[in-house]
C-alpha atoms as a PDB file:
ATOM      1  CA  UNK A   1     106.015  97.014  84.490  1.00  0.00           C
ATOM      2  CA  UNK A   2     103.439  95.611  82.123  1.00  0.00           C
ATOM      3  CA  UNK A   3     103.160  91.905  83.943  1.00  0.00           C
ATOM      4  CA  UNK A   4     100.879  88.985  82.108  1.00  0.00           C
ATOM      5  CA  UNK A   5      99.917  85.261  82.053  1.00  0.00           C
ATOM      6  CA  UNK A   6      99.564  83.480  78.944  1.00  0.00           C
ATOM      7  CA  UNK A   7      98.694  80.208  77.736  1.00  0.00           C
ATOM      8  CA  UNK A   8      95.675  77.445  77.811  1.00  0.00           C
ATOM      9  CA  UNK A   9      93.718  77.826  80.919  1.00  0.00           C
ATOM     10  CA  UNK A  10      94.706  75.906  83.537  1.00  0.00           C
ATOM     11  CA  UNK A  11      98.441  76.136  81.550  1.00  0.00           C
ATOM     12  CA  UNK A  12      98.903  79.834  81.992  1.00  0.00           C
ATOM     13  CA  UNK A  13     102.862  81.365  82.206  1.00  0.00           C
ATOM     14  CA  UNK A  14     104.124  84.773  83.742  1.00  0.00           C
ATOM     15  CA  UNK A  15     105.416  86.802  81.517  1.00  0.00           C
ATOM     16  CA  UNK A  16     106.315  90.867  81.302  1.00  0.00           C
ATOM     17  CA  UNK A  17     105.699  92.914  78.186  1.00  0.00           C
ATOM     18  CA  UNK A  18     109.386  94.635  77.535  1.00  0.00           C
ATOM     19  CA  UNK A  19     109.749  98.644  76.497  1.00  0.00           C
ATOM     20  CA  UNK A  20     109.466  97.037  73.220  1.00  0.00           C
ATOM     21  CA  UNK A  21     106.086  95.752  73.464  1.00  0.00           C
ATOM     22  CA  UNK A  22     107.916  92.056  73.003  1.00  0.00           C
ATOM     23  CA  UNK A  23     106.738  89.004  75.661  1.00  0.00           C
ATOM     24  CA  UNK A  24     109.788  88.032  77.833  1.00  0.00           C
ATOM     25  CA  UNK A  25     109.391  84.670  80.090  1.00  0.00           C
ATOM     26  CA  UNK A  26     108.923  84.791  83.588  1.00  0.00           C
ATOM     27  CA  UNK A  27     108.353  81.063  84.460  1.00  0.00           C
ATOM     28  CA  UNK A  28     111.959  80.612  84.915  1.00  0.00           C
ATOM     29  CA  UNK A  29     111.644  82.879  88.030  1.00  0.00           C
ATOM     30  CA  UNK A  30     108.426  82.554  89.469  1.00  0.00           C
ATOM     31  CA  UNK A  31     105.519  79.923  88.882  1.00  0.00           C
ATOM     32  CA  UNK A  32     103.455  82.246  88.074  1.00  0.00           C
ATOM     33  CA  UNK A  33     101.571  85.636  88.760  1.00  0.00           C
ATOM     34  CA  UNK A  34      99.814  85.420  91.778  1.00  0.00           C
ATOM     35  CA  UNK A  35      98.124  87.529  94.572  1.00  0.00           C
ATOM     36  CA  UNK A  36     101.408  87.331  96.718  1.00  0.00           C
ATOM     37  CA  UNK A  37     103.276  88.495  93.529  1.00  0.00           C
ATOM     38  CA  UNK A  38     101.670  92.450  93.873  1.00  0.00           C
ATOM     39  CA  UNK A  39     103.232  92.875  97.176  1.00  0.00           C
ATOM     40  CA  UNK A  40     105.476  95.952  97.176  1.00  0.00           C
ATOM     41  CA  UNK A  41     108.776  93.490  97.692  1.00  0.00           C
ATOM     42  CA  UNK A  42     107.721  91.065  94.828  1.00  0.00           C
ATOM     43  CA  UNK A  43     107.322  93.701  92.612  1.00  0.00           C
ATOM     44  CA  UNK A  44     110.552  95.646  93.191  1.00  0.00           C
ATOM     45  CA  UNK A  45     112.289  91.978  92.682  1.00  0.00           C
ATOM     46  CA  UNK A  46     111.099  91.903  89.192  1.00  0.00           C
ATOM     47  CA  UNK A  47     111.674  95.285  88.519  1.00  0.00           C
ATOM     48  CA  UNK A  48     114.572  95.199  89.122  1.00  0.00           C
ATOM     49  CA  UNK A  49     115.605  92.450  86.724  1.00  0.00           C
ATOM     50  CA  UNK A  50     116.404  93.404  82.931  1.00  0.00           C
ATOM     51  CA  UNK A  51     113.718  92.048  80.713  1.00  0.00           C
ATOM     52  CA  UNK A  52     116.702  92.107  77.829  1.00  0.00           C
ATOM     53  CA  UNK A  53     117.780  88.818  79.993  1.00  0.00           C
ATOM     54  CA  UNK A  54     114.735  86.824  79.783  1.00  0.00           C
ATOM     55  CA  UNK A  55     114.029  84.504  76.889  1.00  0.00           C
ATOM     56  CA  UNK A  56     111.573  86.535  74.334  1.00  0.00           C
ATOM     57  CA  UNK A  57     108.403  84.238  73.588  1.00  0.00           C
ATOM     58  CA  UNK A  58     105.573  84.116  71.491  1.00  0.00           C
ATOM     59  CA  UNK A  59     102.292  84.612  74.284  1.00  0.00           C
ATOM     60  CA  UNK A  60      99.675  82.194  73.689  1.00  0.00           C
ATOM     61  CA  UNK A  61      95.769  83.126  74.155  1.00  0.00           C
ATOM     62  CA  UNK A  62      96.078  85.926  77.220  1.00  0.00           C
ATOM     63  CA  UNK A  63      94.442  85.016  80.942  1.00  0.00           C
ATOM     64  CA  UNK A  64      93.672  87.361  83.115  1.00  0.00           C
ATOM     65  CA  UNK A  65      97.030  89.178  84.373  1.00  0.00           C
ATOM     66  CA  UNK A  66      97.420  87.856  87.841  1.00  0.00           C
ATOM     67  CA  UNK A  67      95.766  84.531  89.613  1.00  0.00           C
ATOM     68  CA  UNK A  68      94.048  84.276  93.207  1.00  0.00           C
ATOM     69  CA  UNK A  69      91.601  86.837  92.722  1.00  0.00           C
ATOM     70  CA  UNK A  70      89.484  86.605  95.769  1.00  0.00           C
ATOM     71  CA  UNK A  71      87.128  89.508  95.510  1.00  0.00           C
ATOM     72  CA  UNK A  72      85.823  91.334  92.321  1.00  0.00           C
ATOM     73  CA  UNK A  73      84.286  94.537  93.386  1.00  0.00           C
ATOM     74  CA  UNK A  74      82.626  96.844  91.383  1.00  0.00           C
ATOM     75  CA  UNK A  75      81.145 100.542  91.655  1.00  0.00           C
ATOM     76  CA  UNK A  76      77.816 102.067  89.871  1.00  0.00           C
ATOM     77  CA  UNK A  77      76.913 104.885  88.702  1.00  0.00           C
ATOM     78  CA  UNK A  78      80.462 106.208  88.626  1.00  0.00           C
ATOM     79  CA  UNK A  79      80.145 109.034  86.340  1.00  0.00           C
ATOM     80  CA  UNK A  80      77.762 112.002  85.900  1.00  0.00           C
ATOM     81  CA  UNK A  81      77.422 111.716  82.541  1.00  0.00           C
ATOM     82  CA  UNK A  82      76.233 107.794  82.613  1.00  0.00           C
ATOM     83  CA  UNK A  83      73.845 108.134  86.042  1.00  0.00           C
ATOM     84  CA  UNK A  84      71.612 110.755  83.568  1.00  0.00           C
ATOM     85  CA  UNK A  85      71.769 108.360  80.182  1.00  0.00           C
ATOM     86  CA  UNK A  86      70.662 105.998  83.141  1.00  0.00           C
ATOM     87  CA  UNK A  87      67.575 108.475  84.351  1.00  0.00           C
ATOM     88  CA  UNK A  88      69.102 107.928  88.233  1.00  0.00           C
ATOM     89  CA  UNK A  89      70.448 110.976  90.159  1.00  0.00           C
ATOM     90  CA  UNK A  90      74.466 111.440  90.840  1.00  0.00           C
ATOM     91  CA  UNK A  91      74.855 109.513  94.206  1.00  0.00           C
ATOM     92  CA  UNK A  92      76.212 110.395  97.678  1.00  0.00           C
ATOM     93  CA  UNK A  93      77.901 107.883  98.317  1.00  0.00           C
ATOM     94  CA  UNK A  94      79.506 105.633  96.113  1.00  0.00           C
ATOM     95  CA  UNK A  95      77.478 102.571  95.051  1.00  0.00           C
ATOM     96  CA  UNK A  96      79.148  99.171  96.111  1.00  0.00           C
ATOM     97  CA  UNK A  97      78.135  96.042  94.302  1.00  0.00           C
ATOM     98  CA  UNK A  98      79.854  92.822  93.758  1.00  0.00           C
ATOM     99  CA  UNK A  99      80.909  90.799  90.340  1.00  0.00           C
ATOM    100  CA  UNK A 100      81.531  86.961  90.572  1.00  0.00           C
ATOM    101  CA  UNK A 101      84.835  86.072  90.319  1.00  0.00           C
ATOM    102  CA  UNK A 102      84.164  83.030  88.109  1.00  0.00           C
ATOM    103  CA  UNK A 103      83.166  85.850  85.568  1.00  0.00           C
ATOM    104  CA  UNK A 104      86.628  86.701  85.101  1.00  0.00           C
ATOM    105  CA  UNK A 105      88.383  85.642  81.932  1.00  0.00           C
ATOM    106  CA  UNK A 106      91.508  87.051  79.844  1.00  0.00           C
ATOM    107  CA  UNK A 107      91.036  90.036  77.523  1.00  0.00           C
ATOM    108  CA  UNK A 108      90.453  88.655  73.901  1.00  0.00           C
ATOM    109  CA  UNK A 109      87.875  85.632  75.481  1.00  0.00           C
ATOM    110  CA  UNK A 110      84.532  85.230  73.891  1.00  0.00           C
ATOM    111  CA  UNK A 111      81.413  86.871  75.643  1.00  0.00           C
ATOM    112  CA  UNK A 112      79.275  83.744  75.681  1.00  0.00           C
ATOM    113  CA  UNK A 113      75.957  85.592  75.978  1.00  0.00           C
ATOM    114  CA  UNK A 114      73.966  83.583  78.751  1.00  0.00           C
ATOM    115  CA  UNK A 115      70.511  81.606  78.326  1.00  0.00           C
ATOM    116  CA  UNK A 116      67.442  83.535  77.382  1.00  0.00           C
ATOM    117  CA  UNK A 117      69.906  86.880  77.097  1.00  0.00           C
ATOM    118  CA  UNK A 118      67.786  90.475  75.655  1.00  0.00           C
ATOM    119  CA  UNK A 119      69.977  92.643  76.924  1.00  0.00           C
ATOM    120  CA  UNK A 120      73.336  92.646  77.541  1.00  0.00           C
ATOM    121  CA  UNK A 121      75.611  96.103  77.699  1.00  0.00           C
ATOM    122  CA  UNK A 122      79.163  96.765  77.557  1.00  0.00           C
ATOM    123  CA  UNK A 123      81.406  99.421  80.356  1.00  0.00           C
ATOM    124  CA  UNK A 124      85.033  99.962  79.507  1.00  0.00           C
ATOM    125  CA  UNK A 125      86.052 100.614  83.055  1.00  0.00           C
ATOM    126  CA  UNK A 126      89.257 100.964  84.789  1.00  0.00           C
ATOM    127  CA  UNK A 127      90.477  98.084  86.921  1.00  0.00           C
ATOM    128  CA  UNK A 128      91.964  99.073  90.164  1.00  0.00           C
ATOM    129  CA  UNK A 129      94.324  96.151  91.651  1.00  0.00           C
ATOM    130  CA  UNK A 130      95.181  95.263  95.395  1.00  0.00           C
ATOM    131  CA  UNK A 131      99.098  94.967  96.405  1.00  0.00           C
ATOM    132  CA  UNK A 132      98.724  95.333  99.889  1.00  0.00           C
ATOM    133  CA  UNK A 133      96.013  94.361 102.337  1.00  0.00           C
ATOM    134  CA  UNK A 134      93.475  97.553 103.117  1.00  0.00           C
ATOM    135  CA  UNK A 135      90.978  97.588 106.596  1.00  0.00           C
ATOM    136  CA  UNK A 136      90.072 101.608 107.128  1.00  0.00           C
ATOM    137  CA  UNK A 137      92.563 102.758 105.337  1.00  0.00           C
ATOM    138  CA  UNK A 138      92.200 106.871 104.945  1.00  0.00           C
ATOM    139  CA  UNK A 139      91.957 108.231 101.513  1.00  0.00           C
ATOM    140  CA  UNK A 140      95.435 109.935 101.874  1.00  0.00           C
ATOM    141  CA  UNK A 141      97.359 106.389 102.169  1.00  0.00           C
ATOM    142  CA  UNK A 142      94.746 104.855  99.670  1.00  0.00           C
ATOM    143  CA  UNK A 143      96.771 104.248  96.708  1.00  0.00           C
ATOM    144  CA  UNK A 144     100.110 103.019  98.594  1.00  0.00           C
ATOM    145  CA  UNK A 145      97.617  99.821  98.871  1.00  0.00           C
ATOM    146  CA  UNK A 146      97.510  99.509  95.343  1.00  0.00           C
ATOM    147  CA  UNK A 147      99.547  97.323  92.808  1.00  0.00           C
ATOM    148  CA  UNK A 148      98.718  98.842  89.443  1.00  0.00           C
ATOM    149  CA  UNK A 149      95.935  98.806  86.906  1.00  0.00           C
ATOM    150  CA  UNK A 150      93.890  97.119  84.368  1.00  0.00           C
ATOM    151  CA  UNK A 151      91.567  97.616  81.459  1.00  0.00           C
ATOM    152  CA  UNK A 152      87.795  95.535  82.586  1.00  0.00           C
ATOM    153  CA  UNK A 153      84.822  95.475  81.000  1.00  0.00           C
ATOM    154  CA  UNK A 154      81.721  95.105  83.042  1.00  0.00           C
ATOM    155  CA  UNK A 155      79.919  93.418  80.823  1.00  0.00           C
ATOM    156  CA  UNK A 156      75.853  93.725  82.089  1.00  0.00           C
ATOM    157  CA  UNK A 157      72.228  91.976  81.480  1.00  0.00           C
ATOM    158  CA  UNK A 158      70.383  94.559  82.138  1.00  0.00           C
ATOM    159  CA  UNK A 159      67.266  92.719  82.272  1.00  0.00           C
ATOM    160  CA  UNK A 160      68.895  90.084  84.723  1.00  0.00           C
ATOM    161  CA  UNK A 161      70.531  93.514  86.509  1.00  0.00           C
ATOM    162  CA  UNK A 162      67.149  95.424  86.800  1.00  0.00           C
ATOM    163  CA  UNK A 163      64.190  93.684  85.759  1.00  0.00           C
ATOM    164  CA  UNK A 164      64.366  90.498  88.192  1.00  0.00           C
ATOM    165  CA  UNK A 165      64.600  92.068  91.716  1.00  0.00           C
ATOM    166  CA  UNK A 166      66.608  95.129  90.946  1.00  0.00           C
ATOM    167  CA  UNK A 167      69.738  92.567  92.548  1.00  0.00           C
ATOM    168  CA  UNK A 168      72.906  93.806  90.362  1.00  0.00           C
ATOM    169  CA  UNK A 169      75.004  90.696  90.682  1.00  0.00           C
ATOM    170  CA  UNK A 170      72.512  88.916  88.644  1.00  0.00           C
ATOM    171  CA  UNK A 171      72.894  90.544  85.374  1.00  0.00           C
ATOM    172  CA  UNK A 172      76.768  90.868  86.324  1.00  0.00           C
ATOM    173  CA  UNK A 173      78.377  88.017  87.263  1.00  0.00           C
ATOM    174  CA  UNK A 174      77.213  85.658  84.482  1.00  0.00           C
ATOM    175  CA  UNK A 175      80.319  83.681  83.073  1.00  0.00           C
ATOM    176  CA  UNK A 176      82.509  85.303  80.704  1.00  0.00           C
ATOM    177  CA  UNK A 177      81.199  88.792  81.794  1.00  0.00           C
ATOM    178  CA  UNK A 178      84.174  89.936  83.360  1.00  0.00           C
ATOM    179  CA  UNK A 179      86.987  90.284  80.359  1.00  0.00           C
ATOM    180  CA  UNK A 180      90.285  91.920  82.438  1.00  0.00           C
ATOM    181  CA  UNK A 181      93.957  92.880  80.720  1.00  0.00           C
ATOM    182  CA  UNK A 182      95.591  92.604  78.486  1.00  0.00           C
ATOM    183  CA  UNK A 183      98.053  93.178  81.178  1.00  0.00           C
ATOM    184  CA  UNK A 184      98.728  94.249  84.960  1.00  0.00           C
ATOM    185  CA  UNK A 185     100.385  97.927  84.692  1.00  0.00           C
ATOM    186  CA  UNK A 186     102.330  98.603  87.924  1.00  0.00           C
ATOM    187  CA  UNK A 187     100.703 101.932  89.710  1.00  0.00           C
ATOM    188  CA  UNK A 188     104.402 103.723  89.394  1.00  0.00           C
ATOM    189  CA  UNK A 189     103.984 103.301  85.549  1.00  0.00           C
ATOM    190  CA  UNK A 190     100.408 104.424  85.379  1.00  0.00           C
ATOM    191  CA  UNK A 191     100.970 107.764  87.748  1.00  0.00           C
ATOM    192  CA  UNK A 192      98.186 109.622  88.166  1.00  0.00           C
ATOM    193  CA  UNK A 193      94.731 107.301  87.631  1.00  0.00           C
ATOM    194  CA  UNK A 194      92.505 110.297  87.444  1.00  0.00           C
ATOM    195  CA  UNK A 195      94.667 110.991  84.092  1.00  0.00           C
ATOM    196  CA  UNK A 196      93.451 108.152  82.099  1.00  0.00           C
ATOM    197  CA  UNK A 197      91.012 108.047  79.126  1.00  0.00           C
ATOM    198  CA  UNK A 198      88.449 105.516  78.258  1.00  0.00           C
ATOM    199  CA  UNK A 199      87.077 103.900  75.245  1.00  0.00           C
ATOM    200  CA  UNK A 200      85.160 101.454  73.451  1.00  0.00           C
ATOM    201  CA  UNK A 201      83.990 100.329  69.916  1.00  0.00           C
ATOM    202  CA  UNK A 202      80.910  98.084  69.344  1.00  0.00           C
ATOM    203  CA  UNK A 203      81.512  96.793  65.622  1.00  0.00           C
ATOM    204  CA  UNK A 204      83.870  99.587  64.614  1.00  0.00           C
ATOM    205  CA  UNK A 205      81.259 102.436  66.073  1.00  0.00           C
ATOM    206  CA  UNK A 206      82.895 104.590  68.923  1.00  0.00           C
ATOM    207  CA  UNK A 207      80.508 103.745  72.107  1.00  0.00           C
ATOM    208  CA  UNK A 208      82.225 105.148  75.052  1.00  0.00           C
ATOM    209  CA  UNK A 209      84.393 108.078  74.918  1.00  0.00           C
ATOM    210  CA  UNK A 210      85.505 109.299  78.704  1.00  0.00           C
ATOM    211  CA  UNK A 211      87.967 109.853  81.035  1.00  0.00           C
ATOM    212  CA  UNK A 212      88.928 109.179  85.057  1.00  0.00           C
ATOM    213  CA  UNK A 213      89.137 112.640  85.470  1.00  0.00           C
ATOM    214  CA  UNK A 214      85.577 112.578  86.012  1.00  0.00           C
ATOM    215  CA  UNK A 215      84.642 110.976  88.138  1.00  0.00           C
ATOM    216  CA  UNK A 216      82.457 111.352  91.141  1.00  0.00           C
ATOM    217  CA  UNK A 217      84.763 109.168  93.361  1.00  0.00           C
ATOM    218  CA  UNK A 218      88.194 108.814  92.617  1.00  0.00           C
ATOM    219  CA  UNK A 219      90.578 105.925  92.818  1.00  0.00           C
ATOM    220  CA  UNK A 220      91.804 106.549  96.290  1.00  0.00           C
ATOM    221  CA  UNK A 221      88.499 107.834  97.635  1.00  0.00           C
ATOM    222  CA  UNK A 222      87.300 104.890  96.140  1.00  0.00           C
ATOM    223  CA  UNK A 223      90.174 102.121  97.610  1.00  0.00           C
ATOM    224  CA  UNK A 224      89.222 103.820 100.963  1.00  0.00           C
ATOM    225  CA  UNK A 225      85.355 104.090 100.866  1.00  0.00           C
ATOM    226  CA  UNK A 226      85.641 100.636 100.056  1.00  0.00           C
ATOM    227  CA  UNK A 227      88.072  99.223 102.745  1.00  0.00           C
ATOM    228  CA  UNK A 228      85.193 100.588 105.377  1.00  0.00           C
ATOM    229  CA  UNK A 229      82.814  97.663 104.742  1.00  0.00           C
ATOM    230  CA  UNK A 230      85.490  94.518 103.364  1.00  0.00           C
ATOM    231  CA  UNK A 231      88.899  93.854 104.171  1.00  0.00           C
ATOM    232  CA  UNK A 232      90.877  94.568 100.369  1.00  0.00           C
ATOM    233  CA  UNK A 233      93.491  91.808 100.424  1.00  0.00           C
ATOM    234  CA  UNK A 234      96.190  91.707  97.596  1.00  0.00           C
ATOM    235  CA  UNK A 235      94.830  90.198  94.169  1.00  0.00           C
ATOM    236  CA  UNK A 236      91.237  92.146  94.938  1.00  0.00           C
ATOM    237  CA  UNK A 237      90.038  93.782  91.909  1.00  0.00           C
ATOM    238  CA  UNK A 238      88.059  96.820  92.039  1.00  0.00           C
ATOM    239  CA  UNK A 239      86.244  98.082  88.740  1.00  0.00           C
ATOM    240  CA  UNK A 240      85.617 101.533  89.273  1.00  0.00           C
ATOM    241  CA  UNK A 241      82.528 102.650  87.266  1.00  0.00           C
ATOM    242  CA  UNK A 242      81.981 103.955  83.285  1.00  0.00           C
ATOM    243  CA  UNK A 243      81.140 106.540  81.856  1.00  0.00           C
ATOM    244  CA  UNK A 244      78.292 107.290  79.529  1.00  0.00           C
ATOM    245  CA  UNK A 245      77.507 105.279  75.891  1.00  0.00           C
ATOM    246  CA  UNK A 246      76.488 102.155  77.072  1.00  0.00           C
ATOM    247  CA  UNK A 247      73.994 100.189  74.942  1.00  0.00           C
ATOM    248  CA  UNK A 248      70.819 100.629  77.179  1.00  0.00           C
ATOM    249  CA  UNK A 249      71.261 104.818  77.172  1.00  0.00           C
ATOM    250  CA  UNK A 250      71.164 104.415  73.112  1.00  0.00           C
ATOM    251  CA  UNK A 251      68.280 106.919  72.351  1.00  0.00           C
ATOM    252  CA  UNK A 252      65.764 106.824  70.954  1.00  0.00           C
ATOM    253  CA  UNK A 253      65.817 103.413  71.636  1.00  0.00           C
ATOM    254  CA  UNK A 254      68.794 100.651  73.591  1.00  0.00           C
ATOM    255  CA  UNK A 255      70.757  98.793  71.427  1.00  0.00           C
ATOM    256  CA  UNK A 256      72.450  95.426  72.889  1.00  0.00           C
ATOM    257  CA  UNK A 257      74.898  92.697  71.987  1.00  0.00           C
ATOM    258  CA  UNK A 258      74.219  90.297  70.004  1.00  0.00           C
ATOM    259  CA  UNK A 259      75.804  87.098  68.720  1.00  0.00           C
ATOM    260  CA  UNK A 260      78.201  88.099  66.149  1.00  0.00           C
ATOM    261  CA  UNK A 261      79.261  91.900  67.474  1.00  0.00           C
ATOM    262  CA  UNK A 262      82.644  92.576  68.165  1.00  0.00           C
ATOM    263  CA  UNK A 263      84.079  95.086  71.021  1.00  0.00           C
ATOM    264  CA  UNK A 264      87.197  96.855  70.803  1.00  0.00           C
ATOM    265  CA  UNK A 265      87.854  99.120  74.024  1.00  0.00           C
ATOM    266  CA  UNK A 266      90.933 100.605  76.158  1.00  0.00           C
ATOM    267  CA  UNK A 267      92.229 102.735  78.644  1.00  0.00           C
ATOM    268  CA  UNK A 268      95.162 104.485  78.049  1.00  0.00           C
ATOM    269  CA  UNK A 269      98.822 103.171  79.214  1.00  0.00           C
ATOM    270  CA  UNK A 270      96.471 100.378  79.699  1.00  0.00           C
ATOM    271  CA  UNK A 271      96.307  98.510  77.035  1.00  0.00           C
ATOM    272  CA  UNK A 272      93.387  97.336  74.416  1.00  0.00           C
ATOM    273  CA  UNK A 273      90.758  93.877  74.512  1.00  0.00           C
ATOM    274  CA  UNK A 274      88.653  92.807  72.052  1.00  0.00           C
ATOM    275  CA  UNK A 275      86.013  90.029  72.369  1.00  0.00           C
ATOM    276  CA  UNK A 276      83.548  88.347  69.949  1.00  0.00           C
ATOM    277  CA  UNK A 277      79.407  87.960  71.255  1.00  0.00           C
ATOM    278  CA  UNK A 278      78.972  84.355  70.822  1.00  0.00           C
ATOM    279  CA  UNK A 279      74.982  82.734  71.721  1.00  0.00           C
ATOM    280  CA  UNK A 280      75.078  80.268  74.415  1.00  0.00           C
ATOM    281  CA  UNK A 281      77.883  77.840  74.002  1.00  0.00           C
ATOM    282  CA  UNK A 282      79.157  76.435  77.599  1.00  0.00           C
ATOM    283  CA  UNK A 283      82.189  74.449  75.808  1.00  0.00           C
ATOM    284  CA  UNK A 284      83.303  78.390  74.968  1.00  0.00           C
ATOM    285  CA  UNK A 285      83.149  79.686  78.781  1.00  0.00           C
ATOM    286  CA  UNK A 286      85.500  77.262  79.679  1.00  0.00           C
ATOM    287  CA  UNK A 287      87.796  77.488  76.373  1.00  0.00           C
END
């Protein structure tokens, strides 16, 4: 299933994208997409409904795909290619950092570029999404915890990332720099997440080109490497790393957003986003 929320914030209805790519209502069922919505049972109770039955809408501005997010978790350094554009060495264990949750917003939202911004990056990354709650979980039963997937991108100040303390969460939680969806694919629809390619277009110029297949920690090594230090509880989203072509590897010198720039960007089975760069605005964060 292909599950989404739609509508003003604050206003947002559940809805499922049919094999037809149309918008079929969910509020009649359920108030909405929540964390306790990814648990196995929830899920199979959709599924097994026929979208034909359920009134066909037209989706207002899209929110993220599920509410109650409690923990946005993020990996670095994720893929060979983007640790050398990066000048850092391949690491040995997988690099655990945290993005605010009040960075979150739906898929086509404005990047509102924060105050004093010089250098803010795009990742296309692929969104991993908690059904079930994980503590020490081995990497073998990993991805039974897991609800589906999502397209994210971990939109970065570098200079607020590495030039103010070297304290990640700085240059990565900022408001608006967490765009996630357009939808929630179910993991039985995805299949294998190591068989995914990723992409992304800064003002109709291919960025990113990559795919899960490499790399260094996969999605279940990941889900369980993870599980070790935090309890994952259902609505967690993990954002599991990009690969190389982001704007401060640009050589011979970085390029970064600016107000004005469009990004496209994807994953496959996944779904596209695309979000304008806007300067400083706070009535847009909250539009």
């Amino acid at each position: 299933m292909k599950l989404l929320r739609h509508g003003r914030k604050g206003c947002e209805k559940p809805a499922l994208l049919d094999a037809q790519a149309r918008v079929r209502d969910l509020s009649g069922l359920i108030g909405d997409i929540t964390a306790a919505t990814l648990s196995p049972s929830s899920l199979a109770a959709l599924a097994s409904i026929d979208a034909r039955t359920l009134p066909v809408v037209e989706a207002g501005p899209l929110a993220v795909p599920w509410a109650g997010m409690g923990k946005f978790v993020a990996i670095g350094l994720n893929y060979a290619d983007h640790a050398a554009e990066a000048g850092l060495p391949i690491p040995k264990e997988p690099i655990v950092f945290m993005k605010a949750t009040s960075c979150a917003v739906g898929c086509n939202h404005p990047v509102v570029l924060p105050p004093d911004s010089t250098k803010t990056d795009w990742e296309v990354e692929l969104g991993v999404v908690i059904g079930t709650r994980a503590r020490c979980v081995g990497e073998a039963d990993a991805l039974a915890h897991v609800a589906g997937y999502c397209v994210v991108n971990d939109v970065s100040e570098r200079e607020y990332q590495l030039e103010r303390g070297s304290q990640w969460a700085k240059g990565k939680g900022c408001d608006t720099f967490g765009p996630i969806g357009p939808w929630l694919v179910t993991a039985d629809e995805v299949g294998d997440p190591q068989n995914l390619g990723l992409w992304l277009e800064v003002n109709g110029q291919r960025r990113q080109s990559g795919h899960t297949r490499t790399m260094i920690f996969g999605v279940a090594a990941l889900v369980s490497y993870v599980s070790r230090f935090m309890t994952l509880e259902p609505g967690d989203c993990i954002a599991t790393g990009t690969p190389a072509g982001v704007g401060m590897g640009v050589k011979p010198a970085p390029v970064f957003l600016r107000a004005g720039d469009v990004m496209r960007l994807g994953v496959d089975r996944l779904g596209e986003q695309r979000q304008e760069v806007h300067a400083w605005d706070p009535a847009l964060i909250d539009s």
